[in-house]
Protein backbone atom coordinates (compact mmCIF):
# COMPACT_ATOMS: atom_id res chain seq x y z
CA UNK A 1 -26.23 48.03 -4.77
CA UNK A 2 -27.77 45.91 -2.12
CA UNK A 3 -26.67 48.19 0.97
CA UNK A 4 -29.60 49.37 0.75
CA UNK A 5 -30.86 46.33 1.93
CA UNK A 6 -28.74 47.14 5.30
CA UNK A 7 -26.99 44.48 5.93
CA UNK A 8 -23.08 45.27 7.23
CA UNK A 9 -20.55 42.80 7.65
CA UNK A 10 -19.92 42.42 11.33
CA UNK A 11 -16.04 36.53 20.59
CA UNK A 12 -12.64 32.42 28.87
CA UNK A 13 -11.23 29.71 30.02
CA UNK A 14 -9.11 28.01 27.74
CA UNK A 15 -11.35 24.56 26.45
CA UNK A 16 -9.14 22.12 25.10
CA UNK A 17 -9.72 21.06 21.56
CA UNK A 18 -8.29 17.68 20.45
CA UNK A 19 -6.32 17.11 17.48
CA UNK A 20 -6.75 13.50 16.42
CA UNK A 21 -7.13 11.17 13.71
CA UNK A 22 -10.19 9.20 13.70
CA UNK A 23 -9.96 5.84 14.26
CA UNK A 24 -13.58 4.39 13.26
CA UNK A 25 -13.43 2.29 10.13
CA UNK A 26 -13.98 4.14 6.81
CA UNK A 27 -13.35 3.01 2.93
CA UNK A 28 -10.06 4.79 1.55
CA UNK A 29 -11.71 7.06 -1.52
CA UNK A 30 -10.23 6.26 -4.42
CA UNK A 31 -7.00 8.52 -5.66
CA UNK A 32 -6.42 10.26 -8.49
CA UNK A 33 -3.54 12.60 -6.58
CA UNK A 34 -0.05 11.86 -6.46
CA UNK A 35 0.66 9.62 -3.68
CA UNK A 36 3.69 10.76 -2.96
CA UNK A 37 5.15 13.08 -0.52
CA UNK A 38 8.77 13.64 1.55
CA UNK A 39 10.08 11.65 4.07
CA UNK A 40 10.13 13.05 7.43
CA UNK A 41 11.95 12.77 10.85
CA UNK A 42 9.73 11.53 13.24
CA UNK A 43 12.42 12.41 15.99
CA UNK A 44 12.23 15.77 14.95
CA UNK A 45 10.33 19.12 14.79
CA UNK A 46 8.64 18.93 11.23
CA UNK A 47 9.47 22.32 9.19
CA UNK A 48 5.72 23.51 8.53
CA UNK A 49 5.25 26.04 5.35
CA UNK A 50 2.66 28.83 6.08
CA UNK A 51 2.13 30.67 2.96
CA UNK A 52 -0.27 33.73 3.72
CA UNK A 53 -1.31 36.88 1.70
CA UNK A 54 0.77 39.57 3.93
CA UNK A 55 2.21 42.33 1.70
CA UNK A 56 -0.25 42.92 -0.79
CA UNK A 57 -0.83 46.55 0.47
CA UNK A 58 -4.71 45.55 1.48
CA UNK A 59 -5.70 45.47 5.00
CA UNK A 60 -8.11 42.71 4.39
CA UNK A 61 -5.31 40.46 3.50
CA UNK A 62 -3.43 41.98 6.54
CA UNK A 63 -6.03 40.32 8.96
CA UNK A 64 -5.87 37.65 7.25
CA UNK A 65 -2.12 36.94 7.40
CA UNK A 66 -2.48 37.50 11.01
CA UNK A 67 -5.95 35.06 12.14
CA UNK A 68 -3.77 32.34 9.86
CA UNK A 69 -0.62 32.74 11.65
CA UNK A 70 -2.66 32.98 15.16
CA UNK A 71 -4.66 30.06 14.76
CA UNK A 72 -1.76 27.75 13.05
CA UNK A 73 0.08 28.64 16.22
CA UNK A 74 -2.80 27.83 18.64
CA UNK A 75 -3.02 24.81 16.87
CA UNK A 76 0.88 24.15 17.15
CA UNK A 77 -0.16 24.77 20.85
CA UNK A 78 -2.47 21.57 21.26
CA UNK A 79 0.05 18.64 19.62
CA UNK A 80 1.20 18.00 22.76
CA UNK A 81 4.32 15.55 22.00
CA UNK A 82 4.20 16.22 18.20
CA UNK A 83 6.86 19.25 17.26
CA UNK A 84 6.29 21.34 14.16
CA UNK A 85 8.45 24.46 13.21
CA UNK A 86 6.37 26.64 11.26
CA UNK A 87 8.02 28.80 8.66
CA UNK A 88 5.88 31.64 7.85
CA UNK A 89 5.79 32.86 4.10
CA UNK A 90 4.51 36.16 2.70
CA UNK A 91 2.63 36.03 -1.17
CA UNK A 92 1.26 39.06 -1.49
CA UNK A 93 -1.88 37.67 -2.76
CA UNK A 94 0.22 37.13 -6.13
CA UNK A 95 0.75 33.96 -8.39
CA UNK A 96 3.90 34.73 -9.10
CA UNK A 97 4.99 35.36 -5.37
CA UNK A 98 3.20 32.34 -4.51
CA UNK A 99 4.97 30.41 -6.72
CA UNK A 100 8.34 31.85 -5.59
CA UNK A 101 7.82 31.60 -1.87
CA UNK A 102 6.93 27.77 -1.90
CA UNK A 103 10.15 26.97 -3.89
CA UNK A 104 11.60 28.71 -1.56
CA UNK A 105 10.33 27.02 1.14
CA UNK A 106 11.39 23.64 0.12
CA UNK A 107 14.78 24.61 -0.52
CA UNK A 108 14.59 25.88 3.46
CA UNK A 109 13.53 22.36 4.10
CA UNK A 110 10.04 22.40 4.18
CA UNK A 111 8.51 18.57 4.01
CA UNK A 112 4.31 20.21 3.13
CA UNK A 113 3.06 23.71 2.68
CA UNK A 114 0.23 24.61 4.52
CA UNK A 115 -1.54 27.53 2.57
CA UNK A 116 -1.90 30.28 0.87
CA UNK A 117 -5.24 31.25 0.74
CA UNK A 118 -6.82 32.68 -3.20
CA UNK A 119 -7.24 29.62 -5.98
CA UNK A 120 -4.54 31.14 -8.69
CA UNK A 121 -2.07 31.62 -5.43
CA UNK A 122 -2.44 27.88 -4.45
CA UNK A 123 -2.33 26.83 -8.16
CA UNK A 124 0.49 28.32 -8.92
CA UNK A 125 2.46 27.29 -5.46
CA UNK A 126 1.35 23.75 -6.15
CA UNK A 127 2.76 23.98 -9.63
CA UNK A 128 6.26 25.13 -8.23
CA UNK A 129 6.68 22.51 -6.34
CA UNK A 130 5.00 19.31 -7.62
CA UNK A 131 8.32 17.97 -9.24
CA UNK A 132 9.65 18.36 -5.49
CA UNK A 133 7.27 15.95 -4.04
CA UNK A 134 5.92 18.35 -1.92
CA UNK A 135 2.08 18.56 -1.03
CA UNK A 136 -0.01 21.76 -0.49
CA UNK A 137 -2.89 21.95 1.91
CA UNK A 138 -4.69 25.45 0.38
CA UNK A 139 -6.98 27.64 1.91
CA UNK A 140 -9.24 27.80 -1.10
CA UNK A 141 -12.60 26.16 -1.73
CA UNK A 142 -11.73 26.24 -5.72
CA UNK A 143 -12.17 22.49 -6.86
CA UNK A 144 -11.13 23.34 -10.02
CA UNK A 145 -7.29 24.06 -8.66
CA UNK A 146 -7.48 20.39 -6.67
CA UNK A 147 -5.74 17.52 -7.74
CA UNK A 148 -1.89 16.47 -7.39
CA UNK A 149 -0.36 17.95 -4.85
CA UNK A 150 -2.99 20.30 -4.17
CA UNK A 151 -5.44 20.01 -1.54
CA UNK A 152 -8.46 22.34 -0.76
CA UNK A 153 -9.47 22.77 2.88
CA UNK A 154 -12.14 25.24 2.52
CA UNK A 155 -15.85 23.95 2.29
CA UNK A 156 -16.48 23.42 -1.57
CA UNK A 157 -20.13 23.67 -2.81
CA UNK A 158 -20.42 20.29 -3.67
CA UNK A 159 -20.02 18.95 -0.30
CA UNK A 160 -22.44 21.67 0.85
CA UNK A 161 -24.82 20.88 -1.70
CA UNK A 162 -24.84 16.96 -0.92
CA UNK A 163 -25.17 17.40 2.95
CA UNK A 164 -27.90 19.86 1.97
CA UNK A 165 -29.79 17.65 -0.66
CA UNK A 166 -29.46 14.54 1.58
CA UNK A 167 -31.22 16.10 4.55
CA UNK A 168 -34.12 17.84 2.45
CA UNK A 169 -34.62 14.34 0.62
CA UNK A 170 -34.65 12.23 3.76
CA UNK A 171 -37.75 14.73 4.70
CA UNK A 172 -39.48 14.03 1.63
CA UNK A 173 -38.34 17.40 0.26
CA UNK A 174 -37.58 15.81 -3.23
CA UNK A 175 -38.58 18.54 -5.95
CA UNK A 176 -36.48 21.18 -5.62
CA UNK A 177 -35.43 24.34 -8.03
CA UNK A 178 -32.02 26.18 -8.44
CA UNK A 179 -31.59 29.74 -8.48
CA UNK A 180 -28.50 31.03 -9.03
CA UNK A 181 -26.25 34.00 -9.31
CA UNK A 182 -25.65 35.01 -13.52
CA UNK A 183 -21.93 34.24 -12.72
CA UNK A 184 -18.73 31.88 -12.38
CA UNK A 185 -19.95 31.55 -8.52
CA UNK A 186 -23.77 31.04 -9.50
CA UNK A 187 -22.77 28.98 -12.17
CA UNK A 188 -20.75 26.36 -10.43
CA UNK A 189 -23.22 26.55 -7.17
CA UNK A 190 -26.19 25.57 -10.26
CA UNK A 191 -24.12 22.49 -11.11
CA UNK A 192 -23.10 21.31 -7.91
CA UNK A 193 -26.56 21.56 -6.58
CA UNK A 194 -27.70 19.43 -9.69
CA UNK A 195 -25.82 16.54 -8.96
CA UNK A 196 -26.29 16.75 -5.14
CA UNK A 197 -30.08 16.69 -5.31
CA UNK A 198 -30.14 13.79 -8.49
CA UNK A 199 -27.47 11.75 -5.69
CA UNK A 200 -29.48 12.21 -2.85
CA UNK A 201 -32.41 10.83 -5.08
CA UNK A 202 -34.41 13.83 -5.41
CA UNK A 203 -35.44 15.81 -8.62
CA UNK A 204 -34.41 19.29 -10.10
CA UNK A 205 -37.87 19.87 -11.61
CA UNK A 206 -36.72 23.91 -12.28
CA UNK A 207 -33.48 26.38 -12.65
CA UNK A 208 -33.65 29.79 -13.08
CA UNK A 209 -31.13 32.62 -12.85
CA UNK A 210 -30.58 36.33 -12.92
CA UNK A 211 -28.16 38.97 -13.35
CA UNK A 212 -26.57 40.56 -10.72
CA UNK A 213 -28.07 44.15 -10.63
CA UNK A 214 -30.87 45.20 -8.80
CA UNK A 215 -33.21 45.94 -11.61
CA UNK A 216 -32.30 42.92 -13.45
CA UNK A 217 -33.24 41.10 -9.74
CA UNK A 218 -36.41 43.19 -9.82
CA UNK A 219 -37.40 42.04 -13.68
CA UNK A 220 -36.52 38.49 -13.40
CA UNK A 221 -38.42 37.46 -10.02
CA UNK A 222 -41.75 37.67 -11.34
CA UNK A 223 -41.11 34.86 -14.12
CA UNK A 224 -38.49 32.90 -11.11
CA UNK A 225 -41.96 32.88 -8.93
CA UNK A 226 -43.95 31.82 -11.92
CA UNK A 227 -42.13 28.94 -12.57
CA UNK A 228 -41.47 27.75 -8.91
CA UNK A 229 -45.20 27.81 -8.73
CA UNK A 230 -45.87 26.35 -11.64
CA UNK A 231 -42.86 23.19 -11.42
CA UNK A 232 -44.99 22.40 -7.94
CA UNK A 233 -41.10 22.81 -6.07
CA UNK A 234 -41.15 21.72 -2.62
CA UNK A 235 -38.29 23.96 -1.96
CA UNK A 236 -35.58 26.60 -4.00
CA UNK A 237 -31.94 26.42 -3.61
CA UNK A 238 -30.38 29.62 -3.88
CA UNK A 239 -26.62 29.73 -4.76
CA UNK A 240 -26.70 33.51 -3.59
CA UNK A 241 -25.00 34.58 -0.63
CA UNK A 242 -26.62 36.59 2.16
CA UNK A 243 -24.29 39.68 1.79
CA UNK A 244 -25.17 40.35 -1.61
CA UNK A 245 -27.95 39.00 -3.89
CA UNK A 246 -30.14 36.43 -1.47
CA UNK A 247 -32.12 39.14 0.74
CA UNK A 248 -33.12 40.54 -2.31
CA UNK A 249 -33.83 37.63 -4.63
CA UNK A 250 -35.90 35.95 -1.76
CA UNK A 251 -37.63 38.53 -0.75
CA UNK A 252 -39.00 39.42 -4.30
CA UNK A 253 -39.97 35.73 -4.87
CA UNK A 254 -42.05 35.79 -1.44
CA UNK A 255 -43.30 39.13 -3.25
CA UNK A 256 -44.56 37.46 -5.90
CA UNK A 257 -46.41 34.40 -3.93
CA UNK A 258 -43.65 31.88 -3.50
CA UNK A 259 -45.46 31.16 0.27
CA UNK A 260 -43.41 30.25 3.11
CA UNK A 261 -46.13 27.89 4.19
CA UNK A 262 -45.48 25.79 0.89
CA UNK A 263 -41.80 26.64 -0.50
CA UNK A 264 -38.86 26.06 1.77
CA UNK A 265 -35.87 27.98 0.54
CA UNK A 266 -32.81 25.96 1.09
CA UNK A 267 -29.24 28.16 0.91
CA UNK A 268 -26.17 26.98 -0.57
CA UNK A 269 -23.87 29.38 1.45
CA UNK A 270 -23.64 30.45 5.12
CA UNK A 271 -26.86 32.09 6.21
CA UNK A 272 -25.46 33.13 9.56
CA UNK A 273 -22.95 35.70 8.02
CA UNK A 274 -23.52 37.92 8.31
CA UNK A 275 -25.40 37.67 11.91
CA UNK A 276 -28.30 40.43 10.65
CA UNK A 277 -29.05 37.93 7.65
CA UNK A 278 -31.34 35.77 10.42
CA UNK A 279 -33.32 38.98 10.69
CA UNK A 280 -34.30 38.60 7.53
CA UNK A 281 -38.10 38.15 7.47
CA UNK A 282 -37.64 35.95 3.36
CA UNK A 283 -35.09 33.49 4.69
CA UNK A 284 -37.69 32.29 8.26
CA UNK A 285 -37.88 28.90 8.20
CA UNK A 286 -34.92 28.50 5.88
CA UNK A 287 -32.38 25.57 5.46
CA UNK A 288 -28.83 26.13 5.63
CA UNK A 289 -25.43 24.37 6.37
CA UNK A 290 -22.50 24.98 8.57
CA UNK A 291 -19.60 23.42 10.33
CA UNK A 292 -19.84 21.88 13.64
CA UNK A 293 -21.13 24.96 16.10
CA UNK A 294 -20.42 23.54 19.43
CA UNK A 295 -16.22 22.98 18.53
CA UNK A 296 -16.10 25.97 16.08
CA UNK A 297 -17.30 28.33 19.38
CA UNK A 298 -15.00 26.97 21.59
CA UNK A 299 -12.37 27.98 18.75
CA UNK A 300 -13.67 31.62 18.27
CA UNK A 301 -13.56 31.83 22.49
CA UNK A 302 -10.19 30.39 22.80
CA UNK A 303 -8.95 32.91 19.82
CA UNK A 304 -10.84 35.53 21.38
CA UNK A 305 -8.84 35.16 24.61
CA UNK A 306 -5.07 34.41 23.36
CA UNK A 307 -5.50 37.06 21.03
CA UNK A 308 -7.66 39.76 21.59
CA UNK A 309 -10.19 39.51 18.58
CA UNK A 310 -12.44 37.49 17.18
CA UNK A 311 -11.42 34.94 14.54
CA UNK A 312 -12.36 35.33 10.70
CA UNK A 313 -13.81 32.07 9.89
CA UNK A 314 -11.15 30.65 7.53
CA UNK A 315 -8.68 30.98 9.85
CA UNK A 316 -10.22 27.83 11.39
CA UNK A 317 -8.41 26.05 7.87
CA UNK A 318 -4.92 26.99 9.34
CA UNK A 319 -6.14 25.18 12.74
CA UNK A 320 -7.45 22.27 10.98
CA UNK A 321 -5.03 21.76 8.11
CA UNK A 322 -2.24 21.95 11.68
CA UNK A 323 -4.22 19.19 12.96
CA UNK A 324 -4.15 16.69 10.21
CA UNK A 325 -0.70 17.49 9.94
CA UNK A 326 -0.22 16.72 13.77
CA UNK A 327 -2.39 13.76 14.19
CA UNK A 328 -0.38 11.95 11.17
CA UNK A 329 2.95 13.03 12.53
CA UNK A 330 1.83 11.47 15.55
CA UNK A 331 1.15 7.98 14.09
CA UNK A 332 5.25 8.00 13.90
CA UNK A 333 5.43 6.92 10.42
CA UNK A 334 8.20 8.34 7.82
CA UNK A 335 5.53 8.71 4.86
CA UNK A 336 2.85 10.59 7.01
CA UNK A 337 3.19 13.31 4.63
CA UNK A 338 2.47 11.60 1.07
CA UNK A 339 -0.51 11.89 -0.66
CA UNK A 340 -1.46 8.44 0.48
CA UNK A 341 -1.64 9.30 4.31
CA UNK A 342 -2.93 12.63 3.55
CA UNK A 343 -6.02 10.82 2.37
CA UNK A 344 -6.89 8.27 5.28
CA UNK A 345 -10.34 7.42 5.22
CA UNK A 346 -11.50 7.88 8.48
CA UNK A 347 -10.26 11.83 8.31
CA UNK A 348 -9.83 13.97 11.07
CA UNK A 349 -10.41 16.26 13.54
CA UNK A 350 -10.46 20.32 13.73
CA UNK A 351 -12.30 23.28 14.67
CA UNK A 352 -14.33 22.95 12.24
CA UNK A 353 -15.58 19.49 12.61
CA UNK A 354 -14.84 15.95 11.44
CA UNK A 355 -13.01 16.40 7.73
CA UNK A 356 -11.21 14.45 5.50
CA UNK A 357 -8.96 15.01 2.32
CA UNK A 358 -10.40 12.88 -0.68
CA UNK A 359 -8.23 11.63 -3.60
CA UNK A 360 -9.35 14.38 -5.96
CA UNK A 361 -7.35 16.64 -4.10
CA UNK A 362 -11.22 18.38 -2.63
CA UNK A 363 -12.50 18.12 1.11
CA UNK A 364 -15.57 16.40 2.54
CA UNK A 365 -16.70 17.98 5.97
CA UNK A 366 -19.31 16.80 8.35
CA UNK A 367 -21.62 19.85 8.50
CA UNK A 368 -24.62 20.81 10.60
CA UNK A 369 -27.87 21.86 9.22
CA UNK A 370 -29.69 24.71 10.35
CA UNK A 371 -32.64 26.31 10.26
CA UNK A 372 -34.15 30.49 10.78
CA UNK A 373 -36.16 30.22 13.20
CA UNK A 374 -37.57 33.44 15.05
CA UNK A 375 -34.58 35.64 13.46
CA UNK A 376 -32.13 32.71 15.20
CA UNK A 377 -30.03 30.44 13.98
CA UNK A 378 -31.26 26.79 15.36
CA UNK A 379 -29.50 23.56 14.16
CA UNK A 380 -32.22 21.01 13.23
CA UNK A 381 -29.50 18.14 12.00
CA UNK A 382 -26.45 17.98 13.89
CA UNK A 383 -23.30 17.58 12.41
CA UNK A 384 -21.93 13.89 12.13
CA UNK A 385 -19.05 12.97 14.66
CA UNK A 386 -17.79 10.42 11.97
CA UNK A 387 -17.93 9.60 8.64
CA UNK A 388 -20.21 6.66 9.48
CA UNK A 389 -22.75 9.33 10.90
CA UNK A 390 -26.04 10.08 9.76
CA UNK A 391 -24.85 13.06 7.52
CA UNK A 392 -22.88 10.82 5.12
């Protein structure tokens, strides 16, 4: 339904992009995952899992199969003295498959599985192998699936959400409302905006949502306006992403005299995909989050020229989850594969920016924040270079 709106979906020298663990000083966050993990062969080439959804008879999962092989291997590329042999796994975008493919992956001597992508696929792979000892580094951004042997590497909400609330507090943006999406998606954005902005010391002072059709859009933004006006909100979070619901949801609320000049709309996902969402005359002056631009364009122009197309954004996960991998297999220690390692403090290093792997089995990522200006995407905060940096 919002096509109409017109907005589609829509790349050198090679830069060298270090794969390291950081070394400044950072408090271990407390575990609740399995510290465990197999012992490895620092002498040797460590046997990689790469579980990917190849075979599911949907192109979309096609290019996706391939930009996570591609960018695990130019990963592979940059370990210099560190050896991995990845084994490449095919799930069909299936449980069950998932499941079957990362037992079968141990038994073929596998020491962490790096993958697969969709929340019931890394669930279920996770479940297959927990008794094994055997950690998974997923390609979701479903907290709900994280915890003992289960990491998510893709940017959860809640670590959105508190980069997001922190910034708009520090500049005295403190009442803010939530809009969200009538769904799981909208529903989960609500909450983890709630407890971002009440951490960062601000106040939630109104939440309002709507159902996902147009018309339902159309009848609910006169009362959403009402009440933003009426609450006094500084700003309104929107959990709605700019594909679908957020150029018409904003746009309706500026409609009904949510002013620019006196509302700043903050979003909760990326407002640069896709690129035509800047262009957008509702989201001017809006706040947004995403990962480090300066190292994630070097990645898109090194992908770009080793493979002949530009990179879909999470296959930067199958870069960075290679590079936490590396840098620990580098420290030469037999346990750099447990749950305890996996969860150093002071994080790493990827394409996407400084992240680290927290005890809950989620992600925290040092993120930029950025602002529309002039249909442009400008960063107004950059993102932190350590976890001692101004955006934690």
């Amino acid at each position: 339904m919002l096509s109409l709106l017109g907005l589609a979906r829509k790349s050198l020298s090679r830069v060298a992009i270090a794969i390291t663990a950081l070394t400044v000083a950072a408090c271990e966050p407390v575990s609740t995952t399995g510290a465990g993990g197999p012992a490895i062969d620092t002498n040797a080439a460590v046997p990689v899992a790469l579980l990917v959804p190849s075979g599911s008879g949907q192109a979309s999962d096609e290019l996706l199969a391939r930009s996570l092989q591609n960018a695990a291997r130019l990963a592979i590329a940059d370990l210099g003295n560190v050896k991995v042999d990845l084994r490449v796994y095919n799930t069909s975008g299936q449980p069950a498959q998932a499941a079957a493919m990362a037992s079968k992956a141990v038994d073929e001597g596998a020491k962490i599985i790096l993958g697969p992508v969709y929340a019931q696929e890394a669930n279920a792979a996770g479940a297959a192998v927990a008794s094994r000892g055997v950690n998974v580094l997923s390609f979701s951004n479903n907290g709900d699936i994280a915890g003992g042997n289960v990491f998510v590497l893709g940017p959860t909400f809640q670590n959105t959400a508190d980069r997001l609330s922190r910034y708009a507090v520090r500049q005295g943006t403190t009442r803010i409302m939530i809009v969200n999406d009538r769904d799981i998606t909208g529903e989960i954005g609500r909450t983890a905006i709630q407890q971002a902005v009440g951490r960062a010391g601000g106040t939630v002072v109104a939440s309002e949502s709507y159902a996902l059709s147009q018309n339902d859009i159309m009848s609910a933004a006169p009362g959403i306006a009402a009440q933003a006006k009426s609450s006094s909100a500084q700003a309104v979070f929107f959990t709605a992403a700019s594909d679908k619901a957020l150029p018409l949801v904003t746009q309706l609320l500026r409609d009904n005299g949510v002013a620019a000049e006196t509302t700043r709309y903050i979003g909760l996902t990326r407002w640069d995909i896709p690129s035509a969402a800047a262009t957008l005359p509702s989201l001017q002056g809006g706040w947004f989050a995403l990962p480090d631009p300066g190292l994630y364009s070097q990645y898109q122009a090194r992908y770009q020229t080793a493979y002949g197309e530009a990179p879909p954004p999470i296959s930067a996960l199958a870069y960075d989850g290679i590079a936490a991998i590396g840098a620990l297999v580098k420290q030469g220690q037999s346990d750099a594969l447990t749950g305890r390692r996996l969860t150093q403090g002071s994080g790493f290093v990827g394409v996407n920016g400084i992240f680290r792997l927290l005890g809950d089995g989620t992600n925290e990522r040092g993120l930029a924040v950025a602002q529309i200006r002039n249909n442009q995407v400008a960063v107004i905060d950059p993102a932190p270079r350590s976890f001692g940096g101004a955006g934690f």
